[in-house]
ModelCIF file with pLDDT and N, C-alpha, C, O atoms, coordinates in Angstrom:
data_MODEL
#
_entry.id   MODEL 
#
_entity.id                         1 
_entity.type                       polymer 
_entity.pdbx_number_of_molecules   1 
#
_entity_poly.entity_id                      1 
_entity_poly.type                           'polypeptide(L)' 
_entity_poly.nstd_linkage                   no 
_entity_poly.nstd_monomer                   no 
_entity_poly.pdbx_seq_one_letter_code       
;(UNK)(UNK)(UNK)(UNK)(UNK)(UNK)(UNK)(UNK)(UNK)(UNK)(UNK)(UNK)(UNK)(UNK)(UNK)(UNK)
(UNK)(UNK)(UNK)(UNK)(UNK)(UNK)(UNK)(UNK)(UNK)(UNK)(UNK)(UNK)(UNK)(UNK)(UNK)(UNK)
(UNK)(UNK)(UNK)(UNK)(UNK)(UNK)(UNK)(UNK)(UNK)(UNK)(UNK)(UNK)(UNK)
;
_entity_poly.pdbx_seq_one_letter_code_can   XXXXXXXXXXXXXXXXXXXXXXXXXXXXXXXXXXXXXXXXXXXXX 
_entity_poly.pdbx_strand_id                 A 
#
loop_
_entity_poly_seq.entity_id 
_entity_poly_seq.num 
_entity_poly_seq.mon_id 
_entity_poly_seq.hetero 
1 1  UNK n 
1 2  UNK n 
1 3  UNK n 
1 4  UNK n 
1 5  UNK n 
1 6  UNK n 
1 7  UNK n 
1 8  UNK n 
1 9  UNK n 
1 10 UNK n 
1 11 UNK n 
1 12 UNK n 
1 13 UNK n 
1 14 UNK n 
1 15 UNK n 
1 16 UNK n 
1 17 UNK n 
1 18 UNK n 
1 19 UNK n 
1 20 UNK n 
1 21 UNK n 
1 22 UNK n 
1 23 UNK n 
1 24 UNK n 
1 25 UNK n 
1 26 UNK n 
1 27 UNK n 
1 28 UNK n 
1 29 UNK n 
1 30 UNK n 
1 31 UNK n 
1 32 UNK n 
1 33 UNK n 
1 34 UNK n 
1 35 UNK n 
1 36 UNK n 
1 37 UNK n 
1 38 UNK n 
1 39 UNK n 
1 40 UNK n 
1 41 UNK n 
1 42 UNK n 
1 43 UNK n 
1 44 UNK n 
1 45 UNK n 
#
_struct_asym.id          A 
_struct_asym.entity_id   1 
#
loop_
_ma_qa_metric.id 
_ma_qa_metric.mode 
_ma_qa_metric.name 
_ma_qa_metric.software_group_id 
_ma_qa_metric.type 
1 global pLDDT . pLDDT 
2 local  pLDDT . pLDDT 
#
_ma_qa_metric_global.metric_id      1 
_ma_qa_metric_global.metric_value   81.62 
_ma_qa_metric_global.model_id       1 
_ma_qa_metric_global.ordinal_id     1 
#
loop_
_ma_qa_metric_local.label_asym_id 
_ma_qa_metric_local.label_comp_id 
_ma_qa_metric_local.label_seq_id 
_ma_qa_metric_local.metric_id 
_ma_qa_metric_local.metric_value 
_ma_qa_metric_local.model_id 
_ma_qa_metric_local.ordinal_id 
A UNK 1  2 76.00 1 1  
A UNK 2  2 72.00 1 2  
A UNK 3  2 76.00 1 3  
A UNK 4  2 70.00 1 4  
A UNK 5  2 68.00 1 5  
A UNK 6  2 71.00 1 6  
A UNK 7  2 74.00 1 7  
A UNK 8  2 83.00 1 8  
A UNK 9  2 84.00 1 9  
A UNK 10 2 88.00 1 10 
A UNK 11 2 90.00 1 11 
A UNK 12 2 90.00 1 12 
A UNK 13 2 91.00 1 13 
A UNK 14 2 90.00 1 14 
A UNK 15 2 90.00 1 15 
A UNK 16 2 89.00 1 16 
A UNK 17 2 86.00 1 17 
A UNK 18 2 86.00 1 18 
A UNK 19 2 89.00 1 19 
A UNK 20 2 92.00 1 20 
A UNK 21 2 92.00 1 21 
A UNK 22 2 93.00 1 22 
A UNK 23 2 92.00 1 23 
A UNK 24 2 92.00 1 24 
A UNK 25 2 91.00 1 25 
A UNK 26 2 89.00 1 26 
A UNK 27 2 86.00 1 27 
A UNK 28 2 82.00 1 28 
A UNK 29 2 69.00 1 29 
A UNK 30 2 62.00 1 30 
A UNK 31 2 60.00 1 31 
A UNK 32 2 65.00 1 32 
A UNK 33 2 66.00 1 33 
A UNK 34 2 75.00 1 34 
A UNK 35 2 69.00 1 35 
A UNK 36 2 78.00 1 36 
A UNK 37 2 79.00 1 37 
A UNK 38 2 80.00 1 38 
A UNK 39 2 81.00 1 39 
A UNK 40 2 81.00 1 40 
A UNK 41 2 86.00 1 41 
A UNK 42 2 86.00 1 42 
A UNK 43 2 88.00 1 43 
A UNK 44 2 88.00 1 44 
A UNK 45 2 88.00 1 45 
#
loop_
_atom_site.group_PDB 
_atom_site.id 
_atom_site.type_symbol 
_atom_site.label_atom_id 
_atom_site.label_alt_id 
_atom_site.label_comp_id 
_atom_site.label_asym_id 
_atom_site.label_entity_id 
_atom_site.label_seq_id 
_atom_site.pdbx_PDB_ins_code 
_atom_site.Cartn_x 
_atom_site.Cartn_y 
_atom_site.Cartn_z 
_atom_site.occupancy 
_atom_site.B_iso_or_equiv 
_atom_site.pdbx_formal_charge 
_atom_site.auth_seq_id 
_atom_site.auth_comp_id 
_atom_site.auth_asym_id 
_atom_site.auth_atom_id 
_atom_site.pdbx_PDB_model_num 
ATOM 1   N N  . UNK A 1 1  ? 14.279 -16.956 14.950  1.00 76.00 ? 1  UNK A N  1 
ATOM 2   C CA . UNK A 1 1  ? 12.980 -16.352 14.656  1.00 76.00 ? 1  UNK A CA 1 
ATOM 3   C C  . UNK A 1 1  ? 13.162 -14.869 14.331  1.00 76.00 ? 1  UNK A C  1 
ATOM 4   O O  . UNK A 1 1  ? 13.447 -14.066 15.219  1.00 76.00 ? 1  UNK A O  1 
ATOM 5   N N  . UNK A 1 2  ? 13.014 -14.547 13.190  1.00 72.00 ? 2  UNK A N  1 
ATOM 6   C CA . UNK A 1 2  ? 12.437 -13.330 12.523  1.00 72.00 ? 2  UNK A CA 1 
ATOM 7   C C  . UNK A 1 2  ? 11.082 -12.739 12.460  1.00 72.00 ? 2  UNK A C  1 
ATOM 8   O O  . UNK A 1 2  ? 10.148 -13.213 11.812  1.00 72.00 ? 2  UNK A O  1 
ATOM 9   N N  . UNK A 1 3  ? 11.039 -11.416 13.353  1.00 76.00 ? 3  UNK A N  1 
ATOM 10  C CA . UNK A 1 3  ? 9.560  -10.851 13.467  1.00 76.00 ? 3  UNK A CA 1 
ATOM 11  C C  . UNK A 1 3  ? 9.426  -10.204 11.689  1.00 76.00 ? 3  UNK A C  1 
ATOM 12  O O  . UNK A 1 3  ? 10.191 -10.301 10.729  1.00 76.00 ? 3  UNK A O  1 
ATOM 13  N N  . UNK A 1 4  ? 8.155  -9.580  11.858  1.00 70.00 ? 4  UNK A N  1 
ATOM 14  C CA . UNK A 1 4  ? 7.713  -8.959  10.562  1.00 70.00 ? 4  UNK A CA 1 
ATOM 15  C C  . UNK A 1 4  ? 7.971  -8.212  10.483  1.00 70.00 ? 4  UNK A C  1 
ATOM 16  O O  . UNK A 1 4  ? 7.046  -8.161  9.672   1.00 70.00 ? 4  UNK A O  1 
ATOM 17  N N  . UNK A 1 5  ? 8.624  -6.760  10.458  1.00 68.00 ? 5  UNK A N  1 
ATOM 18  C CA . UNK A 1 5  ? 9.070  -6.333  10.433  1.00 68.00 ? 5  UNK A CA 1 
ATOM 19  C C  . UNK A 1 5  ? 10.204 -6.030  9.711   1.00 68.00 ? 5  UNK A C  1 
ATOM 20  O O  . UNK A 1 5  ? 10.452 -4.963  9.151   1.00 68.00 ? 5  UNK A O  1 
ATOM 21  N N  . UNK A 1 6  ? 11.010 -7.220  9.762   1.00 71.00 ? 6  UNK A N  1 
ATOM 22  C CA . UNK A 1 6  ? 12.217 -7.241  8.920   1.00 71.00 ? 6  UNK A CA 1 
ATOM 23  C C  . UNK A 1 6  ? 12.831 -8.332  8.060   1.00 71.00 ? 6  UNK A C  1 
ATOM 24  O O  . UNK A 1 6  ? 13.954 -8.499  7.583   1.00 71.00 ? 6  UNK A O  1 
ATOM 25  N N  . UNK A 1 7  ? 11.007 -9.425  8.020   1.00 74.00 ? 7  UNK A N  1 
ATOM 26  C CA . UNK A 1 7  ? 10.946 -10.254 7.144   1.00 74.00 ? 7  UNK A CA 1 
ATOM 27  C C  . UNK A 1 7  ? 10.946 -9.827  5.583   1.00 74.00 ? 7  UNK A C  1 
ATOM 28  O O  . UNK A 1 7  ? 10.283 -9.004  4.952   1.00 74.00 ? 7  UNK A O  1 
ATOM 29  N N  . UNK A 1 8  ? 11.982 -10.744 5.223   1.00 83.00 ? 8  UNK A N  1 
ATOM 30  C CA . UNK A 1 8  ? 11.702 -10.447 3.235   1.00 83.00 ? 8  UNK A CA 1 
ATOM 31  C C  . UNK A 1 8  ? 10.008 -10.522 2.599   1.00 83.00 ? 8  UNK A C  1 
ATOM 32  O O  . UNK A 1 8  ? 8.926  -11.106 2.662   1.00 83.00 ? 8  UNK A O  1 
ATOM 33  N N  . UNK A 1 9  ? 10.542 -9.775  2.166   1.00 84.00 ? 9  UNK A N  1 
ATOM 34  C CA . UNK A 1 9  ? 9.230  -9.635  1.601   1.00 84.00 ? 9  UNK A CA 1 
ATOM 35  C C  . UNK A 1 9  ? 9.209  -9.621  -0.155  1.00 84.00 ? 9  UNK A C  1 
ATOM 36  O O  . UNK A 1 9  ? 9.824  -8.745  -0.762  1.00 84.00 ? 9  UNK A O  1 
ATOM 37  N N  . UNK A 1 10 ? 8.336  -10.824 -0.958  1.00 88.00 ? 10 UNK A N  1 
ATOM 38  C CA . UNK A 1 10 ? 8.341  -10.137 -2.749  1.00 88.00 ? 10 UNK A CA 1 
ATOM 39  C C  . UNK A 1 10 ? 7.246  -9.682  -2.997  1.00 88.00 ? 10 UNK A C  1 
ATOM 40  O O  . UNK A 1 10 ? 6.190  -10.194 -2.627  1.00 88.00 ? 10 UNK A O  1 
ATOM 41  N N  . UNK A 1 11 ? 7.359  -8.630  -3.675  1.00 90.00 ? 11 UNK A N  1 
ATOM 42  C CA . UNK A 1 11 ? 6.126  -7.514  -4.248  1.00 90.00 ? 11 UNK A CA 1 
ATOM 43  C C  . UNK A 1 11 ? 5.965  -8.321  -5.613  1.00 90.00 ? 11 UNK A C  1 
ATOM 44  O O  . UNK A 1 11 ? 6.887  -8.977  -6.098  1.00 90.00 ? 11 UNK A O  1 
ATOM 45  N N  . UNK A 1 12 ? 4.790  -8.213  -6.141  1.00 90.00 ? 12 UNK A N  1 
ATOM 46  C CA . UNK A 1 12 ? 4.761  -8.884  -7.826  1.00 90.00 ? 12 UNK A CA 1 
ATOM 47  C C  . UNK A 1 12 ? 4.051  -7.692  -8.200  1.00 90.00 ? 12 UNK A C  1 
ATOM 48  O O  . UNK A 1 12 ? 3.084  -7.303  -7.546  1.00 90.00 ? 12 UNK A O  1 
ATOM 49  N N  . UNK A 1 13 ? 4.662  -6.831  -9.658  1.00 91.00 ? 13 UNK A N  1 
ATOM 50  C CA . UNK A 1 13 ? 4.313  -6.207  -9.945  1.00 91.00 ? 13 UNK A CA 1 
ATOM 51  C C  . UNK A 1 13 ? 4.049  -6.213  -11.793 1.00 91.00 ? 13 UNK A C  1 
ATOM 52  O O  . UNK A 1 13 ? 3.707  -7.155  -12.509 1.00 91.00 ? 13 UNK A O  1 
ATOM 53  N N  . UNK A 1 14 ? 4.378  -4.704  -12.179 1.00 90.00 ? 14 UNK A N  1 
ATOM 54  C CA . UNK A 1 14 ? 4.586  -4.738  -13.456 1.00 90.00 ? 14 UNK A CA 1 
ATOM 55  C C  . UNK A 1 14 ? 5.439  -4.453  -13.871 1.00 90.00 ? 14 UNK A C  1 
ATOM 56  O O  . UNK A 1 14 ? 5.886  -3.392  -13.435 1.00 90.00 ? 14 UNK A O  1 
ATOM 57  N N  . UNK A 1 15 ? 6.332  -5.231  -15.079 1.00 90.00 ? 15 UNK A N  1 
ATOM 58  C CA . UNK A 1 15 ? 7.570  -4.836  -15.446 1.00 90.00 ? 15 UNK A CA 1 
ATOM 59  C C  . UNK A 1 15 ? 7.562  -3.255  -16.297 1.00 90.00 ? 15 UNK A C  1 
ATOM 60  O O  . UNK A 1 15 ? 7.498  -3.402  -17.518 1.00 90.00 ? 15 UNK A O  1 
ATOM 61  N N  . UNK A 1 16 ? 7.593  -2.455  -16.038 1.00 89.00 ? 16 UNK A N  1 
ATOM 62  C CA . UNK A 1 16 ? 7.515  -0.595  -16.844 1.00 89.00 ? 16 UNK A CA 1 
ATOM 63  C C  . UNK A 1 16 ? 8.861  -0.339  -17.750 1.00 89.00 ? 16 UNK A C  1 
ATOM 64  O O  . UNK A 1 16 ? 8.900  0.066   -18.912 1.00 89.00 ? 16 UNK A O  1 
ATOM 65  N N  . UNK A 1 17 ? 9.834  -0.653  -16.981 1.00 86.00 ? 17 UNK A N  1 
ATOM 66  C CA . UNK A 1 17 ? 11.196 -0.081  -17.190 1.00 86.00 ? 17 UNK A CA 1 
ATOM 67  C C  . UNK A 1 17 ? 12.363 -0.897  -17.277 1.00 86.00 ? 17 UNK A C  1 
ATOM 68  O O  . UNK A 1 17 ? 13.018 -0.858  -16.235 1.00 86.00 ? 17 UNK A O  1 
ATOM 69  N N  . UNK A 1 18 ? 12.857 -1.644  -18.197 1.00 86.00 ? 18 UNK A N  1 
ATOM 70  C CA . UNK A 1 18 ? 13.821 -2.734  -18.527 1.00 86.00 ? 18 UNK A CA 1 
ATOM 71  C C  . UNK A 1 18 ? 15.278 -2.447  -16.951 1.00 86.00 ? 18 UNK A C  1 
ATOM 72  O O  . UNK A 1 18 ? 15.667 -1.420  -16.396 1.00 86.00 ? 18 UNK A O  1 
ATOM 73  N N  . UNK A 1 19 ? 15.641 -3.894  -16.771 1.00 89.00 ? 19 UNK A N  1 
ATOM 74  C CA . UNK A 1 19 ? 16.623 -3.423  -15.958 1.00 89.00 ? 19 UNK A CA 1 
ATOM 75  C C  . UNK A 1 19 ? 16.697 -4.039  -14.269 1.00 89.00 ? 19 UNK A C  1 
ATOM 76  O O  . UNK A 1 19 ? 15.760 -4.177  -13.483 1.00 89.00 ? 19 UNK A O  1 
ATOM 77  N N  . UNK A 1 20 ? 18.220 -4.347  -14.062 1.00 92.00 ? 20 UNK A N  1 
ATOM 78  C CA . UNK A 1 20 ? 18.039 -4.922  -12.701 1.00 92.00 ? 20 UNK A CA 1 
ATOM 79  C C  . UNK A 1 20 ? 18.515 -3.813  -11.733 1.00 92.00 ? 20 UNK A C  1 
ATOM 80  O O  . UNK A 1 20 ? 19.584 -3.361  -12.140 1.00 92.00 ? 20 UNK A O  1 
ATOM 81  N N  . UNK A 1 21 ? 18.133 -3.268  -10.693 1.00 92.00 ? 21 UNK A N  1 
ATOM 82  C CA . UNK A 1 21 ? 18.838 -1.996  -9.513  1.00 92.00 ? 21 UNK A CA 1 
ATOM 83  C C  . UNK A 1 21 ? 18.869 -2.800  -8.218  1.00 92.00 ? 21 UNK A C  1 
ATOM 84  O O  . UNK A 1 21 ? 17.937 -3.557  -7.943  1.00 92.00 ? 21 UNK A O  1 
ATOM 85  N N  . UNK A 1 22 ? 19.958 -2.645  -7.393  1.00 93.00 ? 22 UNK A N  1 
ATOM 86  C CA . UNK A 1 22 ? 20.170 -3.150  -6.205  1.00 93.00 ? 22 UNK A CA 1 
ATOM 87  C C  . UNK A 1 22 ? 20.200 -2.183  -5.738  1.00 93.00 ? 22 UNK A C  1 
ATOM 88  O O  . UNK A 1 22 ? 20.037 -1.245  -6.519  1.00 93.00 ? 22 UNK A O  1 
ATOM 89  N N  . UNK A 1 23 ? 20.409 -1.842  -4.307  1.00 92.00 ? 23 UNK A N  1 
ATOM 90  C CA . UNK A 1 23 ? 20.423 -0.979  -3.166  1.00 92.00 ? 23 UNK A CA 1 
ATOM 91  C C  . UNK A 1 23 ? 19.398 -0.859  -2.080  1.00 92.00 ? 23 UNK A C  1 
ATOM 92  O O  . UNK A 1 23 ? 18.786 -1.832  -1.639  1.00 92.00 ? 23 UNK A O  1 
ATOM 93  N N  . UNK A 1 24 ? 19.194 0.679   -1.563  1.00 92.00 ? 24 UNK A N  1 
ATOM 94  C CA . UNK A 1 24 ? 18.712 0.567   -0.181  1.00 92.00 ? 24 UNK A CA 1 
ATOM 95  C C  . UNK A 1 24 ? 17.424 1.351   -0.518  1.00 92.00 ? 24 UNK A C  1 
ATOM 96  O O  . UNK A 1 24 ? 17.614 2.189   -1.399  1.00 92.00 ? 24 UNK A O  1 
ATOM 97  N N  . UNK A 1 25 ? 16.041 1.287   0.003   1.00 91.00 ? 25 UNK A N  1 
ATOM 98  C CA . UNK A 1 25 ? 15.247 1.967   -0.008  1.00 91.00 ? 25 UNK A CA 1 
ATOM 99  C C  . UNK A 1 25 ? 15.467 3.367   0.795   1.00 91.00 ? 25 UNK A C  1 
ATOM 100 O O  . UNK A 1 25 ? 16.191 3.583   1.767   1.00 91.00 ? 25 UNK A O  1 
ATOM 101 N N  . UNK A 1 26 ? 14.345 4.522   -0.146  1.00 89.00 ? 26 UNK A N  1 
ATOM 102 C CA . UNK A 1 26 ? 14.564 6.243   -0.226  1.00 89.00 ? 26 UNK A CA 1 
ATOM 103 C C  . UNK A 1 26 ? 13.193 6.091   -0.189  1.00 89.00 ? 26 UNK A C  1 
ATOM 104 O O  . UNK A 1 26 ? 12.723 5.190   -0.884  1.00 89.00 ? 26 UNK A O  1 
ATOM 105 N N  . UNK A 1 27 ? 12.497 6.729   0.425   1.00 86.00 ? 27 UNK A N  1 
ATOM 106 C CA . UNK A 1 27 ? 10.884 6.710   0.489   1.00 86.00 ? 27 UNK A CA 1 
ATOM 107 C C  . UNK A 1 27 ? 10.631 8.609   -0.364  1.00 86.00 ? 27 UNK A C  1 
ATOM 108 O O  . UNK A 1 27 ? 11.205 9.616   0.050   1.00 86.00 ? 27 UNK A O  1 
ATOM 109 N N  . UNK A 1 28 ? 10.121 8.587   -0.981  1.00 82.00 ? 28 UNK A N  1 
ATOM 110 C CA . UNK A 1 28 ? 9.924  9.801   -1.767  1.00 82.00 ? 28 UNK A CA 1 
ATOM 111 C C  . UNK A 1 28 ? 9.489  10.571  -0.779  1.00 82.00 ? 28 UNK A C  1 
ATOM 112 O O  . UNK A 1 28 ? 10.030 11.616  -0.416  1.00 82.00 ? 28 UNK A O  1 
ATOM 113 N N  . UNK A 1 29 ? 8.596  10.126  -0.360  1.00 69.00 ? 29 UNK A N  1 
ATOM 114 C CA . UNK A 1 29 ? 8.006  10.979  1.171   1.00 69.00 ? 29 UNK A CA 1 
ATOM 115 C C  . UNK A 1 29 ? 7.870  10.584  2.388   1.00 69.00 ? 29 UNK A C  1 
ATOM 116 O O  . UNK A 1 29 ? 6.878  10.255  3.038   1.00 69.00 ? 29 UNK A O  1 
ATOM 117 N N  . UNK A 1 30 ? 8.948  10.649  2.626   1.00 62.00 ? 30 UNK A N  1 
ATOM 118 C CA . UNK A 1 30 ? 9.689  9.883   4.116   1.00 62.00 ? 30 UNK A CA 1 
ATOM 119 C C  . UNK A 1 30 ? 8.146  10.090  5.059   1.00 62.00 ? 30 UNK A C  1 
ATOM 120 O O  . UNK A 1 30 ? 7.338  11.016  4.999   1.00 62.00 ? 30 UNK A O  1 
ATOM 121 N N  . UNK A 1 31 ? 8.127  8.667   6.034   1.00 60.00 ? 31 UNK A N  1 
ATOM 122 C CA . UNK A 1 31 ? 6.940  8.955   6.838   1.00 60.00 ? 31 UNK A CA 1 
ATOM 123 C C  . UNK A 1 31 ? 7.389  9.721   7.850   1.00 60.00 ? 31 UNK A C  1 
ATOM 124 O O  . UNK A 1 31 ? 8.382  9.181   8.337   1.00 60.00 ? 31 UNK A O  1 
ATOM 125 N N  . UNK A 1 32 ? 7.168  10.541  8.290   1.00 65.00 ? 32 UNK A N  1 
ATOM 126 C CA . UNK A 1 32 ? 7.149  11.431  9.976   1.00 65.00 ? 32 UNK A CA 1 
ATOM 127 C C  . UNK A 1 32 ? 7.282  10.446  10.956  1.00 65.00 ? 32 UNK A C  1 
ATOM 128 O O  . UNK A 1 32 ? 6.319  9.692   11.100  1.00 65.00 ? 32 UNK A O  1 
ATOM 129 N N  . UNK A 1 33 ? 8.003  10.328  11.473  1.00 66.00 ? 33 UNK A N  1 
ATOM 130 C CA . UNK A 1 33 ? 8.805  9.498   12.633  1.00 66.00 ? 33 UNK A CA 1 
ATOM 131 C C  . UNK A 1 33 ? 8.230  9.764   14.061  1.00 66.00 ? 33 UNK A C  1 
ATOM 132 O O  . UNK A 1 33 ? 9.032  10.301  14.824  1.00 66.00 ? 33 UNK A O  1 
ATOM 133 N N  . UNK A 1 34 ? 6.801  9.447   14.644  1.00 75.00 ? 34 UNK A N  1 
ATOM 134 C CA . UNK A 1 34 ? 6.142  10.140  15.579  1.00 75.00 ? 34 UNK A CA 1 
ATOM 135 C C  . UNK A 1 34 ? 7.251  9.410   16.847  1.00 75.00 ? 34 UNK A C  1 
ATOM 136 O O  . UNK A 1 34 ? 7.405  8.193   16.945  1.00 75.00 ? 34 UNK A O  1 
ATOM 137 N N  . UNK A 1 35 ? 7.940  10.424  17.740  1.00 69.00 ? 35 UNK A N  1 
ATOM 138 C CA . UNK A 1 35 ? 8.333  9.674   18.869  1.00 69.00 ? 35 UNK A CA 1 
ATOM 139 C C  . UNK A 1 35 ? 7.768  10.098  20.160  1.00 69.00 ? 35 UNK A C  1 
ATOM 140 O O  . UNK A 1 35 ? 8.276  9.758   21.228  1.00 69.00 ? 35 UNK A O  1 
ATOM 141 N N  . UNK A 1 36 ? 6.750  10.819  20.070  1.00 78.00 ? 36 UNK A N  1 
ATOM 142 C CA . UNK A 1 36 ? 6.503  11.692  21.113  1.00 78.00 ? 36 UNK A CA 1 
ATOM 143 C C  . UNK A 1 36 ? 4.702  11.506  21.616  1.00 78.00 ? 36 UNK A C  1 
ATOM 144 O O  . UNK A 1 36 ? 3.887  12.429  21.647  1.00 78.00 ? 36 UNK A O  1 
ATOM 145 N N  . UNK A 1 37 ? 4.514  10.484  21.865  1.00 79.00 ? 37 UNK A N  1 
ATOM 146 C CA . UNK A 1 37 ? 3.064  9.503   21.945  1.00 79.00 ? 37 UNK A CA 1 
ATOM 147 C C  . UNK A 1 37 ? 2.089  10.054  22.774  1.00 79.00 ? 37 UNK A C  1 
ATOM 148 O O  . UNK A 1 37 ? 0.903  10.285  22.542  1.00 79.00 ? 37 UNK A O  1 
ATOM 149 N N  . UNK A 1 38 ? 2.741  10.224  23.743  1.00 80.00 ? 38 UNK A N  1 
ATOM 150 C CA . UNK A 1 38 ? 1.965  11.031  25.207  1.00 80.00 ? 38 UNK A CA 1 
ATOM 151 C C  . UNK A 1 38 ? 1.705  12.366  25.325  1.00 80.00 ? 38 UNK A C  1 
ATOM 152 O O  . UNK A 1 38 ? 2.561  13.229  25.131  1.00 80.00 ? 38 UNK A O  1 
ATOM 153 N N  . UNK A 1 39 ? 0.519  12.595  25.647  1.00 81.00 ? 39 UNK A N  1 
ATOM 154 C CA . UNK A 1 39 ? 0.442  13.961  26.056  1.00 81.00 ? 39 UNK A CA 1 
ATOM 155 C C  . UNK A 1 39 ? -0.219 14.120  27.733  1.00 81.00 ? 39 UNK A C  1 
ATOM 156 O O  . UNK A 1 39 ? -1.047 13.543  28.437  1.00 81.00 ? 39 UNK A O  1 
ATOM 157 N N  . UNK A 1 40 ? 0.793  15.363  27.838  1.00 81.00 ? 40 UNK A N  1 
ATOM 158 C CA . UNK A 1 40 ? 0.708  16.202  29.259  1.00 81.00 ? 40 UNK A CA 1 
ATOM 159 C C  . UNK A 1 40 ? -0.755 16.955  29.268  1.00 81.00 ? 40 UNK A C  1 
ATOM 160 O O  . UNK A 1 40 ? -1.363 16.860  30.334  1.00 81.00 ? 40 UNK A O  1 
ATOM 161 N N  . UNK A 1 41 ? -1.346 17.635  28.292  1.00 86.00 ? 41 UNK A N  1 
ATOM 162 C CA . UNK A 1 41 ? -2.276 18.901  28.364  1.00 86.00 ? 41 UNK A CA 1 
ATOM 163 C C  . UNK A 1 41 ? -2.885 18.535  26.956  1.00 86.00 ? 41 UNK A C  1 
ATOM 164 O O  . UNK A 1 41 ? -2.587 18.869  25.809  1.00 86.00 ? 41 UNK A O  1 
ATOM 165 N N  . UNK A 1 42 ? -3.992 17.603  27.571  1.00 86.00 ? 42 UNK A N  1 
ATOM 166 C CA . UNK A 1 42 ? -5.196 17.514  26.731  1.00 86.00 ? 42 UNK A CA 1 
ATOM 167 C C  . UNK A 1 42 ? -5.524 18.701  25.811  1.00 86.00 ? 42 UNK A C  1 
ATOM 168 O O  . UNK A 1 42 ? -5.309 18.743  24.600  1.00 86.00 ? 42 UNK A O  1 
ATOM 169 N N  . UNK A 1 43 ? -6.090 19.682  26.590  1.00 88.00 ? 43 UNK A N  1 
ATOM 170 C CA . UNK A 1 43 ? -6.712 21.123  25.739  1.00 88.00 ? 43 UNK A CA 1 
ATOM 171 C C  . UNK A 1 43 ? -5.740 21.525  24.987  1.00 88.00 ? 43 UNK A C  1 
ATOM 172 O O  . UNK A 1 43 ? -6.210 21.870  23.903  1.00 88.00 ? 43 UNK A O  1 
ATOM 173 N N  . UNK A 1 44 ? -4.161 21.703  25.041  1.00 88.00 ? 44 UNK A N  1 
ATOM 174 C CA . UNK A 1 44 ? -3.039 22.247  24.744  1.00 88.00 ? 44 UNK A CA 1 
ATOM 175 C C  . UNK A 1 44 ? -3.377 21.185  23.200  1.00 88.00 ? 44 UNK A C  1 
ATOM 176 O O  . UNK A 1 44 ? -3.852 21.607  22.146  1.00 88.00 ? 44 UNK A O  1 
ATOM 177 N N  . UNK A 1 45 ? -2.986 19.841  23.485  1.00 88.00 ? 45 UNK A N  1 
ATOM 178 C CA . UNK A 1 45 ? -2.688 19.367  22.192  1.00 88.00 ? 45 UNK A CA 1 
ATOM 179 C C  . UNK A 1 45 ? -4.069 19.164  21.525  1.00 88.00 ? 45 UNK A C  1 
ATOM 180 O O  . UNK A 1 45 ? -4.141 18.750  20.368  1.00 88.00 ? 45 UNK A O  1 
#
């Protein structure tokens, strides 16, 4: 069992630009990686 997360997934889109590319996803604008959930001081944050 595979969660969602790291299930395949196919996008159907539009073909724009002739051509096959393999590799790893680069997010143009990487999301902010929140690791820090909790807060100590309500008023503070």
């Amino acid at each position: 069992v595979v969660l969602d997360l790291s299930r395949p997934v196919m996008i159907e889109g539009a073909a724009l630009a002739d051509g096959i590319g393999l590799g790893s996803v680069v997010l143009h604008e990487p999301r902010v990686v929140v690791t820090n959930l909790f807060n100590e001081d309500v008023e503070g944050e």
